[in-house]
Protein backbone atom coordinates (compact mmCIF):
# COMPACT_ATOMS: atom_id res chain seq x y z
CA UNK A 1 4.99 1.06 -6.21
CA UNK A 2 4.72 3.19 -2.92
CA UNK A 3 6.42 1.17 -0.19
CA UNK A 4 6.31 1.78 3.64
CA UNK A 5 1.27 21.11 -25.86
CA UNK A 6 -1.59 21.77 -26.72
CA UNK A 7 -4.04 18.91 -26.49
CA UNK A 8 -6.06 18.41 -29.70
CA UNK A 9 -7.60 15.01 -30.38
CA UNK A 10 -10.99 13.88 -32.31
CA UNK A 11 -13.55 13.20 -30.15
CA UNK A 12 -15.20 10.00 -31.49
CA UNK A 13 -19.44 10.24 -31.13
CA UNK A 14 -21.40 7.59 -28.94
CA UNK A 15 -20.88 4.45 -27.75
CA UNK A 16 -19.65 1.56 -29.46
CA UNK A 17 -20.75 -1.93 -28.94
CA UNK A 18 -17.95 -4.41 -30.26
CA UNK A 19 -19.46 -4.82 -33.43
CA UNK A 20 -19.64 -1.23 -34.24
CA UNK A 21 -16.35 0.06 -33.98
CA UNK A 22 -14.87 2.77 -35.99
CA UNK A 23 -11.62 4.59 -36.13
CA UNK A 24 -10.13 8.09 -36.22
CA UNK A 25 -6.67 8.27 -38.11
CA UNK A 26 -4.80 11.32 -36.65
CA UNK A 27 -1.24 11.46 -37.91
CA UNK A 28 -1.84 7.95 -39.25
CA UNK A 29 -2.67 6.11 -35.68
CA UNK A 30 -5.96 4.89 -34.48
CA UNK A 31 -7.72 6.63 -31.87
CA UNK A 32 -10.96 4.21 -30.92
CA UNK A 33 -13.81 4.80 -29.18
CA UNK A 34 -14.38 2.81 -26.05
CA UNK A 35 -15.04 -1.22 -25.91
CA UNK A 36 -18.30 -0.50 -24.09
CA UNK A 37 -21.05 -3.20 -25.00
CA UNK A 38 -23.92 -2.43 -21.73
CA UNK A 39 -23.98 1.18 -21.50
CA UNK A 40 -26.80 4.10 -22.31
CA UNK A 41 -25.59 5.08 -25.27
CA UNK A 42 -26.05 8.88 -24.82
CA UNK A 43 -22.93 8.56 -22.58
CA UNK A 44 -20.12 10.88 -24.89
CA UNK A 45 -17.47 7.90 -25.77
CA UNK A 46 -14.75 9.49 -23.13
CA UNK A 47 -16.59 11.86 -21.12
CA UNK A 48 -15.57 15.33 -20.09
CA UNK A 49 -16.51 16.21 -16.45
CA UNK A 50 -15.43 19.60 -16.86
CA UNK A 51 -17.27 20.69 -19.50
CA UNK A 52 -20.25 18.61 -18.36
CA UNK A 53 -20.69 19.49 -14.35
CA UNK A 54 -18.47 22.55 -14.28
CA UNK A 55 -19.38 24.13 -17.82
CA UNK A 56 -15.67 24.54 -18.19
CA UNK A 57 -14.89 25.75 -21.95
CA UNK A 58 -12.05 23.76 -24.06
CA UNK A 59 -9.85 26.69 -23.83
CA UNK A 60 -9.75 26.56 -19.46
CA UNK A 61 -9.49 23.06 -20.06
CA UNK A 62 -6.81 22.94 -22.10
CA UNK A 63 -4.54 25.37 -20.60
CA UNK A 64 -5.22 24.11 -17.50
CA UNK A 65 -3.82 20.71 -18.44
CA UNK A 66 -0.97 22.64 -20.70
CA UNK A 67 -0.05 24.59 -16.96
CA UNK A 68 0.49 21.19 -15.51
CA UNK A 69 2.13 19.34 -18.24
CA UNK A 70 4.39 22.91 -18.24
CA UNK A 71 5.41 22.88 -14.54
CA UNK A 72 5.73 19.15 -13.93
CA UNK A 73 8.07 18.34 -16.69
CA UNK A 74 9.68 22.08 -17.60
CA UNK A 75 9.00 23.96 -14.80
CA UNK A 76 11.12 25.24 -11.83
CA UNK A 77 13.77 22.66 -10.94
CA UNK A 78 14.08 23.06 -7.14
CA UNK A 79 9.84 23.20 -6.76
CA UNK A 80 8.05 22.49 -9.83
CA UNK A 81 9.66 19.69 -12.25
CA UNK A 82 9.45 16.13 -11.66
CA UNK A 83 11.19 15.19 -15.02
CA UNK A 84 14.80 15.79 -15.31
CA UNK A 85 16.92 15.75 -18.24
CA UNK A 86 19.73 13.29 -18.53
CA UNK A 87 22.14 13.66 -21.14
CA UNK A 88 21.24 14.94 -24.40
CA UNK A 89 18.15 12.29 -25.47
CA UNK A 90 17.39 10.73 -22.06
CA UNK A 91 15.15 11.56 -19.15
CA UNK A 92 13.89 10.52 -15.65
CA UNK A 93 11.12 11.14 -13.24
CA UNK A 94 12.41 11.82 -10.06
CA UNK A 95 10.35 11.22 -6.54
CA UNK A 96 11.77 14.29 -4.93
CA UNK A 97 11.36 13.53 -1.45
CA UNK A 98 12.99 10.31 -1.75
CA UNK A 99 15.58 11.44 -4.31
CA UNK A 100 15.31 8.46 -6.29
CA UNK A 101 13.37 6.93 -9.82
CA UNK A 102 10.67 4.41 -9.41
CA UNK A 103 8.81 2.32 -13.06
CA UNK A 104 5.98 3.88 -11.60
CA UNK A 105 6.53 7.57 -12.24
CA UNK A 106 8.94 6.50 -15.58
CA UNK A 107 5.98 4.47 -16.86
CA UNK A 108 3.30 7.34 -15.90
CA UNK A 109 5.49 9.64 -17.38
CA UNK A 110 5.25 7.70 -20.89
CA UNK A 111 1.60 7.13 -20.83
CA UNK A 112 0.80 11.09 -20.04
CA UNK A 113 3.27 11.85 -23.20
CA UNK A 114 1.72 9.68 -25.23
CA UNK A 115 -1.56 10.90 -24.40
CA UNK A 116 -0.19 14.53 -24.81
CA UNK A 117 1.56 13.62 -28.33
CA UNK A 118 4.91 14.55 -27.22
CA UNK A 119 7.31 11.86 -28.73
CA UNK A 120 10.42 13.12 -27.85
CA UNK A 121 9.73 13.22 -24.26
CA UNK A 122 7.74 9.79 -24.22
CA UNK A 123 11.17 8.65 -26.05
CA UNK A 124 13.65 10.31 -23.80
CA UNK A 125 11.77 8.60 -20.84
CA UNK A 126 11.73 5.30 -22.36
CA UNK A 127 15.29 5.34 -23.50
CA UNK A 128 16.48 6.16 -19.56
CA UNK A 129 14.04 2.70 -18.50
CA UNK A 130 15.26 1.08 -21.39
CA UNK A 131 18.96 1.64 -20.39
CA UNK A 132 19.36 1.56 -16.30
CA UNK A 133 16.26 0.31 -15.56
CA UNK A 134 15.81 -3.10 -17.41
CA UNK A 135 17.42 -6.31 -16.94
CA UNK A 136 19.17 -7.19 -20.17
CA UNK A 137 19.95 -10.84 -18.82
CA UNK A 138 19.63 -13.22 -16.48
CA UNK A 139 16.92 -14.78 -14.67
CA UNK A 140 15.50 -10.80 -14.80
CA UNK A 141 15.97 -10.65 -18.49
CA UNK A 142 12.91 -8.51 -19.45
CA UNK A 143 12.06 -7.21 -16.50
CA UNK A 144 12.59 -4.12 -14.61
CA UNK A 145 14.20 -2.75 -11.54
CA UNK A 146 11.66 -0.49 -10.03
CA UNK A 147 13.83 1.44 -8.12
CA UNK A 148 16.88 3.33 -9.11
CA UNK A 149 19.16 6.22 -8.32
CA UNK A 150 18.89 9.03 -10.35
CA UNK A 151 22.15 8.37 -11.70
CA UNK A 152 20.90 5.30 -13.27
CA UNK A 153 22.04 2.51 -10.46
CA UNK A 154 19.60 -0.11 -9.38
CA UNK A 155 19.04 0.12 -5.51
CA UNK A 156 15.91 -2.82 -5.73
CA UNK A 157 16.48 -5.14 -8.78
CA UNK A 158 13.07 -6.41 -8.19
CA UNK A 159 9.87 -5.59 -10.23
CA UNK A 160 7.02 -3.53 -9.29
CA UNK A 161 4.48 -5.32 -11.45
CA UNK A 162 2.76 -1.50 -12.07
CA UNK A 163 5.73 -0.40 -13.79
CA UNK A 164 6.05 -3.57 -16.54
CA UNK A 165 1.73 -3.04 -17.17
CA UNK A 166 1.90 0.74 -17.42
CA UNK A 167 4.91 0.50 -19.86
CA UNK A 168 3.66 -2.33 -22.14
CA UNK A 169 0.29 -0.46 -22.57
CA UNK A 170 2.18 3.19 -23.58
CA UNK A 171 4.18 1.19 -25.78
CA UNK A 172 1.06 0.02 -27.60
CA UNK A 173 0.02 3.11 -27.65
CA UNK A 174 2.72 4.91 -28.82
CA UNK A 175 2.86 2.30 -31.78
CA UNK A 176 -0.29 2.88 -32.73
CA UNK A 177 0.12 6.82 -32.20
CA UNK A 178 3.75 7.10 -33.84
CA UNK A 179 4.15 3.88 -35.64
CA UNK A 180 7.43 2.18 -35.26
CA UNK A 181 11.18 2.90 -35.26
CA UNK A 182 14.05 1.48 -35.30
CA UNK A 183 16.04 -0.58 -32.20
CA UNK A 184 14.49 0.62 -28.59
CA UNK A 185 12.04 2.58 -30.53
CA UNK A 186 10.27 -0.56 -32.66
CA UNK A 187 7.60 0.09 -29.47
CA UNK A 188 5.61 -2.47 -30.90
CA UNK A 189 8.47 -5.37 -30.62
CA UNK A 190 9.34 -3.94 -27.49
CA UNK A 191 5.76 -4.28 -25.76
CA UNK A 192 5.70 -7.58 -26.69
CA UNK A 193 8.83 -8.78 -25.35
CA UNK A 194 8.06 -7.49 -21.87
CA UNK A 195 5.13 -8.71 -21.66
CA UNK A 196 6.85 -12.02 -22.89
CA UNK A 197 9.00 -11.94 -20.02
CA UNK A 198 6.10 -11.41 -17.78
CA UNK A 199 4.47 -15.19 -18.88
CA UNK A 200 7.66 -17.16 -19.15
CA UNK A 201 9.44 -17.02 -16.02
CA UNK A 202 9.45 -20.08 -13.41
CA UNK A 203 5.34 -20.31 -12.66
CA UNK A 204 5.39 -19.81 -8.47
CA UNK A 205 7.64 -20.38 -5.74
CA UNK A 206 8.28 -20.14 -1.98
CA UNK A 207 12.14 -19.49 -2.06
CA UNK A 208 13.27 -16.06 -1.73
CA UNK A 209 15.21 -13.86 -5.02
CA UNK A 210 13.69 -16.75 -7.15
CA UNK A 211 12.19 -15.01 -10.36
CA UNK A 212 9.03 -15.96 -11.11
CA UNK A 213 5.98 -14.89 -13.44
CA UNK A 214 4.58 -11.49 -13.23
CA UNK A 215 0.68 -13.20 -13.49
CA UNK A 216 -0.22 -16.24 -11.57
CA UNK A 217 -0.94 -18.60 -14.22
CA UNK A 218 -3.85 -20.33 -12.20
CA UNK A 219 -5.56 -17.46 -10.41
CA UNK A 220 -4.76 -14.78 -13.49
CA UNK A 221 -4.21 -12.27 -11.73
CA UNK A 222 -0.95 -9.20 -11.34
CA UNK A 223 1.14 -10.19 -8.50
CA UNK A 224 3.16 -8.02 -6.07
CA UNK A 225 6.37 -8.40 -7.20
CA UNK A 226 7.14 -11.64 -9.80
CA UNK A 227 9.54 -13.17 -6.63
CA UNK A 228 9.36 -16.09 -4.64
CA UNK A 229 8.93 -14.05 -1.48
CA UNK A 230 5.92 -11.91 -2.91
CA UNK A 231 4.49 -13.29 -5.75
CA UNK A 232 1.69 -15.72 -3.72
CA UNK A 233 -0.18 -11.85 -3.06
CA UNK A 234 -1.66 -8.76 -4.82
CA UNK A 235 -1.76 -5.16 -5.04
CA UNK A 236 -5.34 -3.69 -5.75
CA UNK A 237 -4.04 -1.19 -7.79
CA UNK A 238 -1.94 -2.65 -10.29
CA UNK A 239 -5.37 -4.17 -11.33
CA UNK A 240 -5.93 -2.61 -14.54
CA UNK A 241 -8.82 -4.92 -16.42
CA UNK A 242 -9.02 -2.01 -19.29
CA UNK A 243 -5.10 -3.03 -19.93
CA UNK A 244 -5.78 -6.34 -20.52
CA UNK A 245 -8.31 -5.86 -23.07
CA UNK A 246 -5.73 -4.18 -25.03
CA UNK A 247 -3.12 -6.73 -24.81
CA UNK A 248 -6.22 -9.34 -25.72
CA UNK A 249 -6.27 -7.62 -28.81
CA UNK A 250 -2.19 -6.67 -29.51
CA UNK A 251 -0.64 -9.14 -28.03
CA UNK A 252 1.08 -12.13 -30.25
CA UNK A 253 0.45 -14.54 -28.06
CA UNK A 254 -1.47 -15.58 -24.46
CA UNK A 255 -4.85 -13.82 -26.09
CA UNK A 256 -6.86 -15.34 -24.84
CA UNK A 257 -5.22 -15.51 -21.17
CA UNK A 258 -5.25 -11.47 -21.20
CA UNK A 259 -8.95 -11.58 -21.69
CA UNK A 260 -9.41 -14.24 -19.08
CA UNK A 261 -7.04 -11.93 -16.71
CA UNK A 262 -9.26 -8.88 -17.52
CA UNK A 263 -12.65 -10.91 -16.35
CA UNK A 264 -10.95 -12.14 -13.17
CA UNK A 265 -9.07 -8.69 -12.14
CA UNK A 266 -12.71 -7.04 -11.76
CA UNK A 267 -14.19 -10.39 -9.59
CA UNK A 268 -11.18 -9.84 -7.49
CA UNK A 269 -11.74 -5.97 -7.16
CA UNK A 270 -15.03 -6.41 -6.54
CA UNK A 271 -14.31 -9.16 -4.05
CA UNK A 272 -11.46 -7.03 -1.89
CA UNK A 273 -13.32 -3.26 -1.49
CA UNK A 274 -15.34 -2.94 1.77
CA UNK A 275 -18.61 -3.12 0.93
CA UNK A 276 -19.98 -0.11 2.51
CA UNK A 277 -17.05 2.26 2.68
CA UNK A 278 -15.75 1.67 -0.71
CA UNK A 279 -12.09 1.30 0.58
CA UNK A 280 -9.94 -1.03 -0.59
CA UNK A 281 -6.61 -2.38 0.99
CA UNK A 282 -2.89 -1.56 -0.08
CA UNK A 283 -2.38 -5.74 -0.52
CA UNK A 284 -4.25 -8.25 -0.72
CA UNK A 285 -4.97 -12.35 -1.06
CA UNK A 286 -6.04 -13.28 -4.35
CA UNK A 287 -9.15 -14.11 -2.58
CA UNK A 288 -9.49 -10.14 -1.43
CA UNK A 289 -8.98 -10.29 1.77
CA UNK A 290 -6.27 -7.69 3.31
CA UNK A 291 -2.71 -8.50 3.93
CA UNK A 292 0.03 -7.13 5.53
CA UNK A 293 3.07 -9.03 4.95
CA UNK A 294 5.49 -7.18 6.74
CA UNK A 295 3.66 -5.17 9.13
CA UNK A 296 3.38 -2.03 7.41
CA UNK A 297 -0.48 -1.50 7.69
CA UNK A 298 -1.09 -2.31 3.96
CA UNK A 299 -4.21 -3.96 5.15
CA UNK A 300 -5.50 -0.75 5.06
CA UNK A 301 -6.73 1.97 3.01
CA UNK A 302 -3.17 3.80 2.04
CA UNK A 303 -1.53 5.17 -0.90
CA UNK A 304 -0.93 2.56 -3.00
CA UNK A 305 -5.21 1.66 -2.60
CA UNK A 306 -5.58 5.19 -4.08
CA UNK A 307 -5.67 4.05 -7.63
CA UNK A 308 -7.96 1.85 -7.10
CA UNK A 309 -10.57 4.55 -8.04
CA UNK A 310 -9.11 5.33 -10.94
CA UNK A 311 -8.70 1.83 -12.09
CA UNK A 312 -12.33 0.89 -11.82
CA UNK A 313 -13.47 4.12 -13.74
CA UNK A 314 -11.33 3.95 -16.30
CA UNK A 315 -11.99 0.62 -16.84
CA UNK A 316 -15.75 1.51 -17.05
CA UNK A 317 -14.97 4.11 -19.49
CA UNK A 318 -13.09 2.33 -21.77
CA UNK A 319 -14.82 -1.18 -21.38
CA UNK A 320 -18.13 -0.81 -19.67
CA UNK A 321 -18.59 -3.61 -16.85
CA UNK A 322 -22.54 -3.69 -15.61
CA UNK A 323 -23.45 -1.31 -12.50
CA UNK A 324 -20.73 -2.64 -10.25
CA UNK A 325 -18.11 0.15 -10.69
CA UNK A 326 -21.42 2.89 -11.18
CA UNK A 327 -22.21 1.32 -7.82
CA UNK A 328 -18.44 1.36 -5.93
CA UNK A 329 -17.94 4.66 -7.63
CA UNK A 330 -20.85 6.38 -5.77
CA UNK A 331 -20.47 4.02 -2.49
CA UNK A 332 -16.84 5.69 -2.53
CA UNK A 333 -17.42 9.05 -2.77
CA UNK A 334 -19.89 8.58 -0.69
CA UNK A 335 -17.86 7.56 2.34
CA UNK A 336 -15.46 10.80 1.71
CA UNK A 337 -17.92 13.54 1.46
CA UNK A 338 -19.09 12.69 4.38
CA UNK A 339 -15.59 13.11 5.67
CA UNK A 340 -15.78 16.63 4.50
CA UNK A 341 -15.14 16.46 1.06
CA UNK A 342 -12.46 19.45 1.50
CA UNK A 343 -10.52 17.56 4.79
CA UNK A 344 -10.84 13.97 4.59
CA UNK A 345 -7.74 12.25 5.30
CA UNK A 346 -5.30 9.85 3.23
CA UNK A 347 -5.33 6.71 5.27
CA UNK A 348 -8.35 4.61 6.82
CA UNK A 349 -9.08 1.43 8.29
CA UNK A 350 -11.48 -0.75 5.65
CA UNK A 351 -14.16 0.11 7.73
CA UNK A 352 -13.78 3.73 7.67
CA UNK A 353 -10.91 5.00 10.31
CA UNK A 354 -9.39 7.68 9.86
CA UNK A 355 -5.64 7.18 10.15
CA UNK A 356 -4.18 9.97 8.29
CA UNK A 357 -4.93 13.38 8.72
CA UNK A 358 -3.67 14.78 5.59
CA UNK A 359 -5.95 16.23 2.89
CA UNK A 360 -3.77 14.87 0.00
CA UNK A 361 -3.63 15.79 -3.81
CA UNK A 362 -3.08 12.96 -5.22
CA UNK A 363 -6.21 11.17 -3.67
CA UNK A 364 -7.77 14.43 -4.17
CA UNK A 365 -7.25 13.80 -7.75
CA UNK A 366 -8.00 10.06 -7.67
CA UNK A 367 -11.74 10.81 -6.51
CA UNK A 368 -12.62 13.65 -9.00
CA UNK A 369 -11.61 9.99 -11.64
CA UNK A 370 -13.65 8.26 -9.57
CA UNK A 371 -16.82 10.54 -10.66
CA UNK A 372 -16.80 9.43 -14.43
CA UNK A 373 -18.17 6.05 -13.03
CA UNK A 374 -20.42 7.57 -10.51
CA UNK A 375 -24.03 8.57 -10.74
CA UNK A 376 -24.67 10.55 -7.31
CA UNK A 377 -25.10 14.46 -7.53
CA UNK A 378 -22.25 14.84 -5.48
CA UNK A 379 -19.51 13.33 -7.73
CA UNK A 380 -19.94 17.38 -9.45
CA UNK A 381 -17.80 18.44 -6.02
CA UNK A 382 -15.01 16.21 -6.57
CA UNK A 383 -14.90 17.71 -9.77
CA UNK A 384 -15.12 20.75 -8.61
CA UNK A 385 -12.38 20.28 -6.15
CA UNK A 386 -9.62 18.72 -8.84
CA UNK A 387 -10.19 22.27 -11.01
CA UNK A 388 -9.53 24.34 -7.66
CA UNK A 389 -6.51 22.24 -7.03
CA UNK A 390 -3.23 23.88 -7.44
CA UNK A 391 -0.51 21.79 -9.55
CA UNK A 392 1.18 20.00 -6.75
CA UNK A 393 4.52 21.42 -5.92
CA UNK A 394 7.73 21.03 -3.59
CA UNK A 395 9.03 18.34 -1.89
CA UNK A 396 6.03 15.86 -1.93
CA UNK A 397 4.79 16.94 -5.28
CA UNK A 398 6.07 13.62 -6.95
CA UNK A 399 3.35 10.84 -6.42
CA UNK A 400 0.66 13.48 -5.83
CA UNK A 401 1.56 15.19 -9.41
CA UNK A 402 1.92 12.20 -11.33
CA UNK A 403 -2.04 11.23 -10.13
CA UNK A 404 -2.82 14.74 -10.74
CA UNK A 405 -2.09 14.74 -14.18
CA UNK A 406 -3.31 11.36 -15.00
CA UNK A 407 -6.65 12.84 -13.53
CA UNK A 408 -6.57 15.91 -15.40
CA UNK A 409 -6.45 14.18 -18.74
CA UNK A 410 -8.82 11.17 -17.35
CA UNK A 411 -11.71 13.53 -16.07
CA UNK A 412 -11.20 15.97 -18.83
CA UNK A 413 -11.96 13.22 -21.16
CA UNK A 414 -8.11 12.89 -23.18
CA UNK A 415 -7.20 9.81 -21.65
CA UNK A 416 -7.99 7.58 -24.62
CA UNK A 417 -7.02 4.11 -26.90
CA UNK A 418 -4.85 3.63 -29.52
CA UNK A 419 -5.06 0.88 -31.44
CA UNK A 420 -2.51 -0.65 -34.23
CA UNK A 421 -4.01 -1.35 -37.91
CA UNK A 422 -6.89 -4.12 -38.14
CA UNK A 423 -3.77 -6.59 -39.94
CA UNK A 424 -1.24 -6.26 -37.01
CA UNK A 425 -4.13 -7.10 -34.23
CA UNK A 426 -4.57 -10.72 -32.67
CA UNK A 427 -8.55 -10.59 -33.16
CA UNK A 428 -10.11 -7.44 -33.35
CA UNK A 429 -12.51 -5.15 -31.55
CA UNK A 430 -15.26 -6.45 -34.16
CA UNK A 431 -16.26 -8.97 -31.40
């Protein structure tokens, strides 16, 4: 939420439809190839926009990844790190300019170590969420309080529903990946009791602090924050369709729900972009239409809004979807080239004012994801403009390193599935 190694995997050939689906068994976990079903099937199963626009070489790839990995969770405290130690098994992500810990960058943390393979980080993280972050009982029991101190105390006891999606699907992953341990690390059991939490809470409500479900039942789709005061609204970007279609498929119960949610999160995205800029809103009605609850300008196109990008081509990656996101990918990076694709600012009006002048790295990063789902000639720039990006540093470098590294692995094409064996899976891809 934003208020106001070495990487070696198996690249899986082609495109599978859900009948075709095969699996890769790395230290005993599944790696599987996309859920695609309506896609040429000459497109590599997770595309490498380095190699493929830039004629980048595995090597530059990969230690330009390992350099970021390196510097955001090892590197220089005061200018470089964003992950702190804490203790002797435990670790945070700090936001550096705000001197505080957010389920955002904990969660993102996770999923870039699982990605990564690095277990003992992806556990050190989880073990700090596990033990300041979420509610053991109560009316909260289950979920998360998406803002802490770095010491561990909750300063918003309230859920950011990004932080509970991102986790459950790394946990997934990481069983699939790792297999499971014992207590906090059984990621498996733990995966499913969040998301357990997030389906059996009180349904809606208008009264303020009262807990409520993290998905509106009816409408099935994420909410703001799973409170009376904030849960009758959305956030575009904690739309994540491709997550649902793994929780379809792992989850022990609400299946068929998940799927349900995953078909109406990409109506609604498709219903709340502008239609020629691309641009999508910070909130949003579940209808689509901008809101700003509290004055904030989050009808507009702002940080949170992003990820939206992202979303919709990852999603497209891993699940296919028709032309729409092709279409909303190129209509998007459209509109910013011809901002001047090396100036365009962070902030616009749906329509296309600008209202921030900064030339940020995180949306920087966010556009180059946007490419895998684009089809224009000019999607090669934003490429081109990720790889000449330094590795964010100093005081700001927390939100806009997180994305960065998410995009590396996304656009570099090691942002992949993991799924559990065929007997532990409600259903199975082979549908």
């Amino acid at each position: 939420m934003v208020m106001t190694g070495n990487v070696s995997f198996i690249l899986i050939a082609s495109i599978l439809s859900f009948s075709d689906v095969t699996y890769s068994h790395p230290k005993e976990s599944r790696e599987i190839r996309p859920l695609k079903t309506d896609t040429v099937q000459s497109v590599p199963a997770y595309p490498n926009l380095f190699a493929e626009l830039l004629q980048k070489n595995n090597e530059e790839i990969q230690k330009k990844i390992q350099k970021a990995y390196d510097m955001l969770f090892y590197g220089d405290n005061a200018k470089e790190r964003i992950v702190f130690p804490s203790g002797s098994d435990m670790a945070y992500v700090e936001d550096i300019l705000n001197k505080d810990v957010r389920t955002e960058g904990m969660s993102y943390g996770m999923m870039i170590a699982i990605q990564l393979d690095h277990q003992k980080e992806f556990n050190q993280l989880w073990k700090w969420a596990k033990t300041y972050m979420q509610h053991r009982q109560g009316p909260r029991k289950g979920y998360f309080a998406w803002h802490c101190n770095t010491d561990g105390s909750i300063i918003d006891s309230n859920s950011a529903s990004d932080g509970e999606e991102w986790f459950v699907t790394a946990l997934f992953f990481a069983s699939a990946r790792w297999g499971n341990g014992k207590g906090i690390f059984d990621y498996d059991s733990e995966a499913q009791n969040i998301l357990h939490a997030m389906m059996t809470k009180i349904e809606n409500s208008d009264t303020r602090d009262v807990v409520t479900n993290m998905f509106h039942k009816e409408k099935k789709l994420v909410v703001f924050v799973p409170a009376g005061e904030a849960d009758d609204f959305t956030d575009p970007s904690y739309h994540v369709p491709h997550f649902y279609e793994i929780w379809a498929r792992y989850a022990k119960t609400e299946n068929q729900f998940w799927k349900d949610a995953a078909v109406a999160s990409r109506k609604f995205l498709m219903n709340t972009v502008q239609p020629s800029t691309g641009l999508a809103p910070d909130y949003a009605h579940f209808d689509g239409t901008p809101f700003s609850p509290w004055g904030g300008g989050n009808e507009h196109f702002q940080f949170d809004a992003w990820r939206v990008g992202m979303n919709v081509a990852v999603d497209y990656i891993w699940c296919g979807g028709g032309t729409w996101p092709e279409e909303q990918s190129n209509r998007l990076l459209t509109f910013f080239y011809h901002q001047g694709i090396k100036a365009y600012g962070n902030r616009f009006t749906l329509d296309g004012k600008q209202l921030g002048n900064d030339h940020s790295a995180g949306l920087v990063a966010m556009n180059a994801v946007a490419a895998l789902a684009s089809t224009i000639d000019i999607r090669k720039e934003f490429v081109q403009e990720l790889w000449d990006l330094p590795v964010p540093h100093g005081n700001a470098r927390y939100y806009d390193g997180m994305l960065y590294m998410l995009a590396m692995l996304q656009v570099s094409g090691n942002f992949r599935m993991y799924a559990p064996p065929m007997s532990t899976m409600k259903g199975s891809f082979h549908e």
